[in-house]
N, C-alpha and C. Protein backbone atom coordinates (compact mmCIF):
# COMPACT_ATOMS: atom_id res chain seq x y z
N UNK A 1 34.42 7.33 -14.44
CA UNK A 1 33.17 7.88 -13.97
C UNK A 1 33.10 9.35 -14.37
N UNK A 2 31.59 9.80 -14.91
CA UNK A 2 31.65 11.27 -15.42
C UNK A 2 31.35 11.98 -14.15
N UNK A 3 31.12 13.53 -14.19
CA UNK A 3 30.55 13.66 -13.55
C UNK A 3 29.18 14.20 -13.68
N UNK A 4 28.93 13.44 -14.63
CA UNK A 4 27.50 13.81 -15.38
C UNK A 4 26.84 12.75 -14.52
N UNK A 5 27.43 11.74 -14.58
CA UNK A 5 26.65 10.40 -14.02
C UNK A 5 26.75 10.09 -12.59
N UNK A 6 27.47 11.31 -11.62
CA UNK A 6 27.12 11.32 -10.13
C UNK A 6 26.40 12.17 -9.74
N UNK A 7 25.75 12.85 -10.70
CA UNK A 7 24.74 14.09 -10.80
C UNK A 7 23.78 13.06 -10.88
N UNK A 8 23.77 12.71 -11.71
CA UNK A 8 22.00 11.90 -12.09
C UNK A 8 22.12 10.38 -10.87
N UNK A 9 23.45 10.47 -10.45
CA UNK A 9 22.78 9.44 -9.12
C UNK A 9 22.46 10.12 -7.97
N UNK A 10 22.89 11.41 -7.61
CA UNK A 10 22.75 12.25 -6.65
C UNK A 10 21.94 12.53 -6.91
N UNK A 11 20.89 12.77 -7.75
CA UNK A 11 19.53 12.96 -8.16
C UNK A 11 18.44 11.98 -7.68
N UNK A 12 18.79 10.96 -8.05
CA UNK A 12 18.39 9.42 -7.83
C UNK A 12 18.04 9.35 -6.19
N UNK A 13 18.98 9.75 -5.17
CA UNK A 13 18.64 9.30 -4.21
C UNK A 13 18.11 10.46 -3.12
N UNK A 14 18.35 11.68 -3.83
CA UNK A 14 18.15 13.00 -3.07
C UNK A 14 18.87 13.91 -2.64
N UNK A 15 20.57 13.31 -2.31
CA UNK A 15 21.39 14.30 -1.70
C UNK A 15 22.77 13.55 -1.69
N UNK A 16 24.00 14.34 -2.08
CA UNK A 16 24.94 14.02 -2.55
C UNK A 16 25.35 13.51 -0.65
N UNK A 17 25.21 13.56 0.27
CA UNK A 17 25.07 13.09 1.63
C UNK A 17 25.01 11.11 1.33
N UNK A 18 23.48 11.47 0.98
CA UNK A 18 23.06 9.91 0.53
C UNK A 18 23.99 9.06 -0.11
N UNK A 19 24.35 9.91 -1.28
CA UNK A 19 24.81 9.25 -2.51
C UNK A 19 26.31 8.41 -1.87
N UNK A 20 26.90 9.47 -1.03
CA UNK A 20 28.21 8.57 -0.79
C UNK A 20 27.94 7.31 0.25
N UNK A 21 26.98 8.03 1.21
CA UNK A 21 26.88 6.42 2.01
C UNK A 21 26.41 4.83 1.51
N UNK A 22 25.51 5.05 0.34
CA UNK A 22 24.94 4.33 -0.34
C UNK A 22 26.23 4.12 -1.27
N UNK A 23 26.94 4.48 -2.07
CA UNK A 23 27.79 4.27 -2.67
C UNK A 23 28.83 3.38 -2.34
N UNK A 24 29.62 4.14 -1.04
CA UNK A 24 30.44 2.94 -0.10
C UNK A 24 30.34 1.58 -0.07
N UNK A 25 29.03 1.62 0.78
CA UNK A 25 28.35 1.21 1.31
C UNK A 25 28.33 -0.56 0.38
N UNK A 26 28.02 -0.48 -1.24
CA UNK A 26 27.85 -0.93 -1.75
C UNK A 26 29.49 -1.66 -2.91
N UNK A 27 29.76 -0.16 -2.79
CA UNK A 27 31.28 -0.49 -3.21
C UNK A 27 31.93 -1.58 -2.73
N UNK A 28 31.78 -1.22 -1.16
CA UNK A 28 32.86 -2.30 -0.45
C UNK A 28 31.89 -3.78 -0.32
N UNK A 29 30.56 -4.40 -1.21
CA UNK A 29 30.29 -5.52 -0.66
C UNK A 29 30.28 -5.58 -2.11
N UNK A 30 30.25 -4.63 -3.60
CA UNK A 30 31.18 -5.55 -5.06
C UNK A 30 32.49 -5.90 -5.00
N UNK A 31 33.38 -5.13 -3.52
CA UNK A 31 35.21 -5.59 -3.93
C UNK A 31 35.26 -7.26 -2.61
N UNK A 32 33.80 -7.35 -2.10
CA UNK A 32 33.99 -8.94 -1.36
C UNK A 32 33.41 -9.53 -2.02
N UNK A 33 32.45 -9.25 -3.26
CA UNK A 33 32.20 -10.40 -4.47
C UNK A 33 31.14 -10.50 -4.88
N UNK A 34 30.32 -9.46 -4.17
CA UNK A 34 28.59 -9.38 -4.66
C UNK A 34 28.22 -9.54 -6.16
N UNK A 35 27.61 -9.79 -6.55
CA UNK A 35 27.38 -10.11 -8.02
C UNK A 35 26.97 -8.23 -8.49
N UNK A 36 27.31 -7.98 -9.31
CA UNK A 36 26.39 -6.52 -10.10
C UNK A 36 25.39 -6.79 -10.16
N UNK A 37 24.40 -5.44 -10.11
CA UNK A 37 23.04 -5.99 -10.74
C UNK A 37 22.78 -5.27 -11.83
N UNK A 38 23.88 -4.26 -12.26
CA UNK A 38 24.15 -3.90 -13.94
C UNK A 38 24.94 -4.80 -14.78
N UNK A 39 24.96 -5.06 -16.04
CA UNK A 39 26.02 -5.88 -16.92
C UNK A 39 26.95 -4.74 -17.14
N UNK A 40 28.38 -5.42 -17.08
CA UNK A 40 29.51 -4.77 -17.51
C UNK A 40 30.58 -4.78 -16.89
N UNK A 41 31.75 -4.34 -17.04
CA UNK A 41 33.03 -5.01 -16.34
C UNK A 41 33.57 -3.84 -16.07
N UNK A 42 33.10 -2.64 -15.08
CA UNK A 42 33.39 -1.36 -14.51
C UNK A 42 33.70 -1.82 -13.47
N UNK A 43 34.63 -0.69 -12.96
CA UNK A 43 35.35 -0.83 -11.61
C UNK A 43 34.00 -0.84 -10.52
N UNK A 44 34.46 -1.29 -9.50
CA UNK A 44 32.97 -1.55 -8.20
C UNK A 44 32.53 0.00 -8.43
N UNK A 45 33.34 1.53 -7.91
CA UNK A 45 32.76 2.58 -7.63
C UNK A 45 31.98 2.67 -9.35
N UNK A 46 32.25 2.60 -10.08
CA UNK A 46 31.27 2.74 -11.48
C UNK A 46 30.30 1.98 -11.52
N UNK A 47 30.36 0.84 -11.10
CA UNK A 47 29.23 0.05 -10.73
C UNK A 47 28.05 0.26 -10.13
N UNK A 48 28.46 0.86 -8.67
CA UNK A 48 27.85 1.02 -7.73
C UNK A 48 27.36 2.14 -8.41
N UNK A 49 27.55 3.47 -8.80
CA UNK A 49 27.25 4.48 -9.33
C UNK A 49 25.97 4.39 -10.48
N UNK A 50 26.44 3.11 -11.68
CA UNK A 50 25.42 3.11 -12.19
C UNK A 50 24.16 2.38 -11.92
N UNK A 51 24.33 1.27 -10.78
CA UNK A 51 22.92 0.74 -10.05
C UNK A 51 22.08 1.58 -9.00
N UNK A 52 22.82 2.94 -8.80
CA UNK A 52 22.10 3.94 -8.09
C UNK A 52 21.28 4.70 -8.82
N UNK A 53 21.90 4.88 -10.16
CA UNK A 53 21.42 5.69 -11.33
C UNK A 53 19.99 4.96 -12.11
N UNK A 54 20.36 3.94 -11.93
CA UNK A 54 19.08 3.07 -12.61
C UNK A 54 17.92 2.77 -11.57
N UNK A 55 18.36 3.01 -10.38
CA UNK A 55 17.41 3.27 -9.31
C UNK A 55 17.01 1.16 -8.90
N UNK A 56 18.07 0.89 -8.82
CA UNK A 56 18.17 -0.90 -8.37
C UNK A 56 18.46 -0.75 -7.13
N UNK A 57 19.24 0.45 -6.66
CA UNK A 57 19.58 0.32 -4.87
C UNK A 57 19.53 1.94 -4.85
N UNK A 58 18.67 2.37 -3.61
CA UNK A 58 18.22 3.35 -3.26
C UNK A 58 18.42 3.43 -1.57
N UNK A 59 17.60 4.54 -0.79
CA UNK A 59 17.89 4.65 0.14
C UNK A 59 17.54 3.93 1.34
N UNK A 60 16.35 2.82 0.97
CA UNK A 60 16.47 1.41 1.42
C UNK A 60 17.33 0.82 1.44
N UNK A 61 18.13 1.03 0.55
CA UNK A 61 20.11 0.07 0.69
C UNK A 61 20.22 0.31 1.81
N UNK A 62 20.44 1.86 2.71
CA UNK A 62 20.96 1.59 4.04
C UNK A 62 20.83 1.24 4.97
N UNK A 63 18.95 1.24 5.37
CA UNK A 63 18.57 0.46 6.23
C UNK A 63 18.48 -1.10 5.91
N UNK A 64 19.01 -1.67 5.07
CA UNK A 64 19.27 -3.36 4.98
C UNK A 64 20.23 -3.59 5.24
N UNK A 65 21.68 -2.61 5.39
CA UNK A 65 23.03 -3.23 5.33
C UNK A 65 23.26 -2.81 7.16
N UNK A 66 22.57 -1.25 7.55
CA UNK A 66 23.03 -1.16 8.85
C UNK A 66 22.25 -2.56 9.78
């Protein structure tokens, strides 16, 4: 992971605050088996990082998972 590309997700959602809860958040339900909704075979936190970046899960992610 760069850190070019937690800039432009911290961008994405508004505040590097956001970014980690949403990140987690998401991390820990690609390492119980969630499907990606990017193609590619990156670790979950790169994953999660770049479906924030592409704006597929935003800050609606947290009010669906709490």
């Amino acid at each position: 992971m760069s850190r070019l590309s937690s800039e432009k997700a911290a961008q994405a959602v508004g505040s590097i605050y956001d970014l980690v809860l949403i990140a987690s958040a998401r991390v820990r339900e690609l390492k119980r088996g969630h499907a990606p909704k990017v193609p590619g075979k990156d670790l979950p936190t790169t994953t999660a990082l770049r479906e924030i970046e592409d704006k597929l899960i935003g800050k609606e992610y947290l009010k669906r998972i709490r």
